[in-house]
Protein backbone atom coordinates (compact mmCIF):
# COMPACT_ATOMS: atom_id res chain seq x y z
CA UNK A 1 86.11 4.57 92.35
CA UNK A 2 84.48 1.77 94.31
CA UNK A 3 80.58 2.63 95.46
CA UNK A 4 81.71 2.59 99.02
CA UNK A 5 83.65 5.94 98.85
CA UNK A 6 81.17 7.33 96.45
CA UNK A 7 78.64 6.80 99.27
CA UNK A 8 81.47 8.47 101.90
CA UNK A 9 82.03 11.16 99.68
CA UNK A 10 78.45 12.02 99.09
CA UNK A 11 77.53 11.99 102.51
CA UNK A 12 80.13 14.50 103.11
CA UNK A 13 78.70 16.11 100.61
CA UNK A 14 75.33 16.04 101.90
CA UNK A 15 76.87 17.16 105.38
CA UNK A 16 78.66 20.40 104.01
CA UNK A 17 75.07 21.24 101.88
CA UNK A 18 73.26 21.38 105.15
CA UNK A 19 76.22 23.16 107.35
CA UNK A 20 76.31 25.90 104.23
CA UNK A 21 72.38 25.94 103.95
CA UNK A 22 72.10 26.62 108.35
CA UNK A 23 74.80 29.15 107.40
CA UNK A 24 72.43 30.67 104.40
CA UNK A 25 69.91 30.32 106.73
CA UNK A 26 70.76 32.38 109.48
CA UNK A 27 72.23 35.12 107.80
CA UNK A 28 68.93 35.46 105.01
CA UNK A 29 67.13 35.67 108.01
CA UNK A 30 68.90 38.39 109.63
CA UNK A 31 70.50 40.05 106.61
CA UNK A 32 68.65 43.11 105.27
CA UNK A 33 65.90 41.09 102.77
CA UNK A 34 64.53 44.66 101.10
CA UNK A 35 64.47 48.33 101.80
CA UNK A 36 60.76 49.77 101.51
CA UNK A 37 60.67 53.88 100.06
CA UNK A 38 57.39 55.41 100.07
CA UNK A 39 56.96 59.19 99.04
CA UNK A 40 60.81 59.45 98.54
CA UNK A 41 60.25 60.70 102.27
CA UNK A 42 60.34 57.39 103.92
CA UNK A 43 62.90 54.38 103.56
CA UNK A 44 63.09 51.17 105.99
CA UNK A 45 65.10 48.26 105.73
CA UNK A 46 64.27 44.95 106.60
CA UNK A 47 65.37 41.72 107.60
CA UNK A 48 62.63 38.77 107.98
CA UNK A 49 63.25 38.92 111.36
CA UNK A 50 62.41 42.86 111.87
CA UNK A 51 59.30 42.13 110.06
CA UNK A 52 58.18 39.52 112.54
CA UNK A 53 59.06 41.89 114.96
CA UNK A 54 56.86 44.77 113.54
CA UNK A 55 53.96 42.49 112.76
CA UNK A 56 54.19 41.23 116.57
CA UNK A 57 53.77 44.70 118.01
CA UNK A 58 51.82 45.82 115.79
CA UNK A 59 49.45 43.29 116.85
CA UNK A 60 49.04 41.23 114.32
CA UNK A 61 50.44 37.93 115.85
CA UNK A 62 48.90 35.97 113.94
CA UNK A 63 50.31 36.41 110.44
CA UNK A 64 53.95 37.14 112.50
CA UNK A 65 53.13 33.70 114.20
CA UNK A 66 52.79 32.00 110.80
CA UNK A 67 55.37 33.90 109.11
CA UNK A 68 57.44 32.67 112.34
CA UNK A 69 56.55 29.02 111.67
CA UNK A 70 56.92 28.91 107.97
CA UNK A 71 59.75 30.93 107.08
CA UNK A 72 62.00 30.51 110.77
CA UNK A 73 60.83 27.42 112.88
CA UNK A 74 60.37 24.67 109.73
CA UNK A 75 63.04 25.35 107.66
CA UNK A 76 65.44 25.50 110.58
CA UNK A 77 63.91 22.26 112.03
CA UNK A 78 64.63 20.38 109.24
CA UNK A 79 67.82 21.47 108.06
CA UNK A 80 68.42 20.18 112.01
CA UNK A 81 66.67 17.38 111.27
CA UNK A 82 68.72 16.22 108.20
CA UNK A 83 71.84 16.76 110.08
CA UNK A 84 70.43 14.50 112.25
CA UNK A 85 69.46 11.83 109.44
CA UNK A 86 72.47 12.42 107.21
CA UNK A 87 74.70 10.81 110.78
CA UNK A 88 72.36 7.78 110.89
CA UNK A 89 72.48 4.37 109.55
CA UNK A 90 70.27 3.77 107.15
CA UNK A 91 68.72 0.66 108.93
CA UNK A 92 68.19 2.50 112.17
CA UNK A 93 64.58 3.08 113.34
CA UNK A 94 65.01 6.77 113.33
CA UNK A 95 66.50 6.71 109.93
CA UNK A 96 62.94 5.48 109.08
CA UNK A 97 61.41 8.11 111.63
CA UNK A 98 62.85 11.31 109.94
CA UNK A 99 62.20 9.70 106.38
CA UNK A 100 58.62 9.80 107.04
CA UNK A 101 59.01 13.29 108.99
CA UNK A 102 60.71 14.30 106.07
CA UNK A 103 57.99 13.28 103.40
CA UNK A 104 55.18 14.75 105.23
CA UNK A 105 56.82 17.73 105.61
CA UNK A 106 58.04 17.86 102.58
CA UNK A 107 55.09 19.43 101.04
CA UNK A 108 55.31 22.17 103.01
CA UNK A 109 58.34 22.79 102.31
CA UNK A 110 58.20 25.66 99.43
CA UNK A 111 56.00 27.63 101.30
CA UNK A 112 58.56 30.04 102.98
CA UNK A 113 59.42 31.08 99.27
CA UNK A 114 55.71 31.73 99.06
CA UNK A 115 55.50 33.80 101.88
CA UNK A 116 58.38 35.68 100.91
CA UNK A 117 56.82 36.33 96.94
CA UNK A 118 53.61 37.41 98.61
CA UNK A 119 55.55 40.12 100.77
CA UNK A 120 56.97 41.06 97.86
CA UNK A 121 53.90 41.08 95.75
CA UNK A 122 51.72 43.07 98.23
CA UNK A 123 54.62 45.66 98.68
CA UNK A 124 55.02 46.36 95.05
CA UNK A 125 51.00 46.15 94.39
CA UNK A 126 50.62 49.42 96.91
CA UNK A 127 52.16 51.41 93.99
CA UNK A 128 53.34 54.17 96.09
CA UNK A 129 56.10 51.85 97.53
CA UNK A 130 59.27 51.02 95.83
CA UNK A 131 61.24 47.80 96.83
CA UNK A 132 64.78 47.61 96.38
CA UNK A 133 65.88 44.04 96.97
CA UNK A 134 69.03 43.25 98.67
CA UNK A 135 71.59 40.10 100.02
CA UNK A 136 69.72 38.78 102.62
CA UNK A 137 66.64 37.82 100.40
CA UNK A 138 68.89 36.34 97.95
CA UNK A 139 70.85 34.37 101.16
CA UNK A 140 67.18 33.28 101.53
CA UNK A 141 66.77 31.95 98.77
CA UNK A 142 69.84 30.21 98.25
CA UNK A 143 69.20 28.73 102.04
CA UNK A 144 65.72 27.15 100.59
CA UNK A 145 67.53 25.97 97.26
CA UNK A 146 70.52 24.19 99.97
CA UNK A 147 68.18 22.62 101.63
CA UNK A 148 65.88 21.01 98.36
CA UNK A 149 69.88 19.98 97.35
CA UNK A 150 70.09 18.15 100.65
CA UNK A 151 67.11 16.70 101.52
CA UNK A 152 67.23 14.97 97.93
CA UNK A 153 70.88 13.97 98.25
CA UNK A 154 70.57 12.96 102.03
CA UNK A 155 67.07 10.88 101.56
CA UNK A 156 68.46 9.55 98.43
CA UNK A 157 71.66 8.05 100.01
CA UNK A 158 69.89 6.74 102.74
CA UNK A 159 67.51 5.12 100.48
CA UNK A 160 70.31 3.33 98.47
CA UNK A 161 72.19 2.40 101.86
CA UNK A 162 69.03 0.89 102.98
CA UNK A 163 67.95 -1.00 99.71
């Protein structure tokens, strides 16, 4: 195989890892992440997004606004942002831009599992609470994972392209 279609097929590659992590993505965000039983009286079901939701009118914008930001905004902007890269050439000034995006922000980039653990955490540390996990927090999950998988492969490629 000559290293010309390697580098076709892994960008294709790269391509379908960030269609299937926006797909991931969405659907871990919306998805029911948990269902929360206290007192075997009460049960709720949640998505990532209802949480926001309840933490916004509940008042505590805030935490909902950096929930928002690390666990929505970010990881959709740059699963956007590496479709964006994985369609440029590798010499291209922007190429270079969204590298460098992509570094800084790439050590931010576990803390939406973070977030998520600490939910978790602080829900199972009240005691009187049982969690029952469910799809959309392992769609989560799997989104986050995508994305690592495509930000190496994509940066990577375009690294080799360029050098």
């Amino acid at each position: 195989m000559s290293p010309r279609l390697s580098l076709a097929l892994q960008r294709r590659v790269a391509r379908a890892l960030i269609l299937f992590g926006l797909l991931a993505l969405g659907s871990g965000l919306t998805a029911p992440m948990m269902t929360l039983e206290q007192f075997y009286f009460w049960e709720d079901r949640v998505s990532l997004l209802s949480a926001l939701l309840q933490l916004a009118r509940g008042g505590h914008w805030p935490l909902a606004l950096l929930l928002g930001l690390f666990s929505v905004l970010l990881p959709v902007a740059k699963l956007l942002l590496l479709a964006n890269l994985a369609g440029e050439h590798p010499a291209s000034p922007r190429a270079h831009r969204y590298l460098r995006w992509m570094q800084r922000y790439g050590r931010w980039s576990m803390l939406d599992v973070f977030v998520v653990a600490v939910l978790v955490a602080v829900v199972k540390l009240g005691g009187l609470v049982a969690i029952e996990l469910h799809y959309g927090f392992y769609l989560f999950a799997a989104a986050i994972l995508i994305t690592l998988l495509a930000t190496a492969l994509t940066t990577g490629l375009l690294q080799r392209e360029a050098g």
